[in-house]
C-alpha atoms as a PDB file:
ATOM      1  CA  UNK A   1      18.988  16.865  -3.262  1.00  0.00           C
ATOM      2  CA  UNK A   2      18.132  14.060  -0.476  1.00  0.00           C
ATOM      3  CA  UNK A   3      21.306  14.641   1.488  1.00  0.00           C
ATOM      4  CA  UNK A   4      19.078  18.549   1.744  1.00  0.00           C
ATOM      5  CA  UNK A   5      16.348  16.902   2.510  1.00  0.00           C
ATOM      6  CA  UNK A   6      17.736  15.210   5.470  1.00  0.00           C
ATOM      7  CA  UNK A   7      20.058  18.517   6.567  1.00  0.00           C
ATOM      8  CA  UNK A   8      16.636  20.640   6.648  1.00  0.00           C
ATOM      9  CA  UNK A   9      14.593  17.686   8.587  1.00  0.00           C
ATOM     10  CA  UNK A  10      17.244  17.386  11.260  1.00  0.00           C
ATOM     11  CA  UNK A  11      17.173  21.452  11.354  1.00  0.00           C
ATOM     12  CA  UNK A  12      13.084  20.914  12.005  1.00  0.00           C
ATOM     13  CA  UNK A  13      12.023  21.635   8.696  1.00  0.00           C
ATOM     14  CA  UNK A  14       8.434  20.286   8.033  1.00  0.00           C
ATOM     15  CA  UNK A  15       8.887  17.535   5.284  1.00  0.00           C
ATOM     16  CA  UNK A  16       5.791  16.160   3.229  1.00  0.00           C
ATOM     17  CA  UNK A  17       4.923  13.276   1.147  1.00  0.00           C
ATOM     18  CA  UNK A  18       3.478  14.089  -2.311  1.00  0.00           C
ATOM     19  CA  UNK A  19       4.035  12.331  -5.739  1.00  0.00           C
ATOM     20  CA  UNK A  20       3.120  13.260  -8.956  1.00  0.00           C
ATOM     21  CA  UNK A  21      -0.891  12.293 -10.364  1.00  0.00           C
ATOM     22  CA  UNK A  22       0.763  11.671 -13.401  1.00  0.00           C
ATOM     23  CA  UNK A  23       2.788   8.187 -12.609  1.00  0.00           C
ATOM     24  CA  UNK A  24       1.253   5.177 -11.813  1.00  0.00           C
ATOM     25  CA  UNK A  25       0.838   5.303  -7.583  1.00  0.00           C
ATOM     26  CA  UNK A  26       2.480   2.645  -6.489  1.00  0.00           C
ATOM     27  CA  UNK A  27       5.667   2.822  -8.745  1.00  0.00           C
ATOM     28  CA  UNK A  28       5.736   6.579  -7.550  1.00  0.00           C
ATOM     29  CA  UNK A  29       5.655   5.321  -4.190  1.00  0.00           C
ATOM     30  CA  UNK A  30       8.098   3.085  -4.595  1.00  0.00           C
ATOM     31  CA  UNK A  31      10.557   5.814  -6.223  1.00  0.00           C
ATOM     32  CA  UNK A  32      10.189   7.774  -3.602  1.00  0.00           C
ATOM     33  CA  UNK A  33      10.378   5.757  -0.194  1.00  0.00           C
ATOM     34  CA  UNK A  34      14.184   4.067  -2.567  1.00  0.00           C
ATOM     35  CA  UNK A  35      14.977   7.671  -2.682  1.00  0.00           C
ATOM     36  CA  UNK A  36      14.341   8.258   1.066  1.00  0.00           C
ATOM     37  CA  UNK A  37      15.842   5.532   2.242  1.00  0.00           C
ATOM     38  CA  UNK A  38      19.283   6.923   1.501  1.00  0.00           C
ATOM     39  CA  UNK A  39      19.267   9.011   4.343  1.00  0.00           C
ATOM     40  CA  UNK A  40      15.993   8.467   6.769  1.00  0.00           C
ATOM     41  CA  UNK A  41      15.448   5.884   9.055  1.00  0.00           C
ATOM     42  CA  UNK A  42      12.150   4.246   8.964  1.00  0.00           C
ATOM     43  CA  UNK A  43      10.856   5.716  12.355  1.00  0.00           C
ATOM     44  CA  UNK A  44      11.463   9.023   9.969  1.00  0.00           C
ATOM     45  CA  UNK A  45       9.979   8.101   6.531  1.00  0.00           C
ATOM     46  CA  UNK A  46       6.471   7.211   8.951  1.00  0.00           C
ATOM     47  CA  UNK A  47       7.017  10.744  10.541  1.00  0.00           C
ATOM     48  CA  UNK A  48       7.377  12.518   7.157  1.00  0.00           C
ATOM     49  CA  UNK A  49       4.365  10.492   5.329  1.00  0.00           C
ATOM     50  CA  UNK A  50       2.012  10.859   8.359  1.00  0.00           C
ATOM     51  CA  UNK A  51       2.151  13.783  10.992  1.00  0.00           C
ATOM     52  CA  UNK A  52       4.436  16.242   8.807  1.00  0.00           C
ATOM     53  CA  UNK A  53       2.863  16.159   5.516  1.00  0.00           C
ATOM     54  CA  UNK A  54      -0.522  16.525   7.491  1.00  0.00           C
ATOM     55  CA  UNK A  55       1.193  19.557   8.932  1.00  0.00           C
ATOM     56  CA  UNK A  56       2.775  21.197   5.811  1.00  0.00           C
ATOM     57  CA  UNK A  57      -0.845  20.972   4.352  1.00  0.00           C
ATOM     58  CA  UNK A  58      -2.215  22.448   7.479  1.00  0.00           C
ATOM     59  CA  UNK A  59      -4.448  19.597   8.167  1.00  0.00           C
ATOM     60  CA  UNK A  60      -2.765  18.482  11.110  1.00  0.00           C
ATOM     61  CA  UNK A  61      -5.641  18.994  13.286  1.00  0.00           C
ATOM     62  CA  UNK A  62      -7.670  16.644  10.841  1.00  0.00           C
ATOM     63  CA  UNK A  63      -5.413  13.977   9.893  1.00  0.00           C
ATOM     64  CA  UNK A  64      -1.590  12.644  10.291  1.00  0.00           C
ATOM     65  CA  UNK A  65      -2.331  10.709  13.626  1.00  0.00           C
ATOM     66  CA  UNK A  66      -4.840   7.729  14.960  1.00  0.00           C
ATOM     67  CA  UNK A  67      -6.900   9.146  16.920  1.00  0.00           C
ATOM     68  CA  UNK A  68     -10.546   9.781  17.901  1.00  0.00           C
ATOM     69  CA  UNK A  69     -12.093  12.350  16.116  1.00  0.00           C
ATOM     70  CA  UNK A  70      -9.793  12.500  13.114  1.00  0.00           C
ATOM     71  CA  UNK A  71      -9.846  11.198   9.286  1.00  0.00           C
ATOM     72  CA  UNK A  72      -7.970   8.332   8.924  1.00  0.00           C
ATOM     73  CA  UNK A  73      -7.526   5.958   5.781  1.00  0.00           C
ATOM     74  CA  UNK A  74      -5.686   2.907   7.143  1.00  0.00           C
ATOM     75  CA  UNK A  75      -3.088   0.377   5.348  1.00  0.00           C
ATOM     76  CA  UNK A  76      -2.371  -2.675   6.856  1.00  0.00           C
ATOM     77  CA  UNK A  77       0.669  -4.228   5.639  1.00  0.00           C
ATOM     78  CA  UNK A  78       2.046  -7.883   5.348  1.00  0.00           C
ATOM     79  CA  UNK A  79       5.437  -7.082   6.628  1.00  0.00           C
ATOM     80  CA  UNK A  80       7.050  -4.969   9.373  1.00  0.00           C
ATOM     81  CA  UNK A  81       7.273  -1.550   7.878  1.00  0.00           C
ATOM     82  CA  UNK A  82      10.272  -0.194  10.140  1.00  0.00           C
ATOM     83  CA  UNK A  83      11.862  -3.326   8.700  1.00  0.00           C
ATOM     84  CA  UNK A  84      12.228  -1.662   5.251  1.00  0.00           C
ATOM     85  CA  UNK A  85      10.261   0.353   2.599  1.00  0.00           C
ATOM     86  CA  UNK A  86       9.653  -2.412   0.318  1.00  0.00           C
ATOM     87  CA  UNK A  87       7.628  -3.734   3.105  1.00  0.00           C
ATOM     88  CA  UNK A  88       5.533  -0.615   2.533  1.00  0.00           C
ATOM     89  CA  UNK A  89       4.453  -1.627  -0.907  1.00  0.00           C
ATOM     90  CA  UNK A  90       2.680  -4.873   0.353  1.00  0.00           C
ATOM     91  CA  UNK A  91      -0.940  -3.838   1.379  1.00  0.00           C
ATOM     92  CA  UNK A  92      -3.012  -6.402   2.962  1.00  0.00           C
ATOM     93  CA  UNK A  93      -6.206  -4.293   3.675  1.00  0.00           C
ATOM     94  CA  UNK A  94      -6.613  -0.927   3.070  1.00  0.00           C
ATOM     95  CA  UNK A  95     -10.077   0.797   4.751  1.00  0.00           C
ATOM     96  CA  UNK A  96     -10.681   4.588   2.700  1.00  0.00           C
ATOM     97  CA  UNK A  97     -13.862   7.014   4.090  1.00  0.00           C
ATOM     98  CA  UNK A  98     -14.733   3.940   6.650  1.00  0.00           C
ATOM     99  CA  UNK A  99     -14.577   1.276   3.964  1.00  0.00           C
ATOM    100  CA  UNK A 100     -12.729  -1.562   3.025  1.00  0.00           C
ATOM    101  CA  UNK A 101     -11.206  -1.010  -0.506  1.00  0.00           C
ATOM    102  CA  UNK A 102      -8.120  -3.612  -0.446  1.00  0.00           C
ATOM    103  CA  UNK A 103      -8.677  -6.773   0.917  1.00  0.00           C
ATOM    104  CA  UNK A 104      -5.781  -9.394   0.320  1.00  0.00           C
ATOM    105  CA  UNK A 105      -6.185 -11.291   3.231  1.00  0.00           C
END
């Protein structure tokens, strides 16, 4: 199913990010950015969690991007995420609705 996932991305499919409520978050997170992995790039896994799944929700003009004007909830991680995605699972600080809710600093 991910080697489709990758053959409709590279055709310009919109791919989003969504998980199941019903698993714990991060362990669904992790799942899916192992399952990724297989066949996107990092520069690809950011596009699909940020600016695409914004756009397959039609939101795009609301969220997916940093910039001025637009909802953001920000992660900042201890490790290089283009590195790899288990550097995506370490959250330093993480600000939601303008407020810090993570702070591991």
């Amino acid at each position: 199913m991910i080697v489709n996932a990758r053959t409709l991305f590279d055709a310009g499919v919109i791919l989003g990010y969504c998980t199941d409520t019903s698993y714990d978050a991060v362990a669904g997170l992790e799942h899916e950015l192992k399952s990724m992995n297989v066949v996107f790039s990092m520069q690809d896994m950011v596009k699909i969690m940020g600016p695409n799944t914004a756009s397959y929700i039609q939101m795009q003009g609301e969220l997916g991007t940093l910039e001025a004007g637009k909802l953001a909830d920000i992660v900042l991680l201890a490790g290089d995420p283009l590195e790899g995605y288990w550097n995506w699972l370490k959250a330093k600080v993480v600000v939601k609705n303008g407020k810090v809710v993570v702070d591991k600093r």
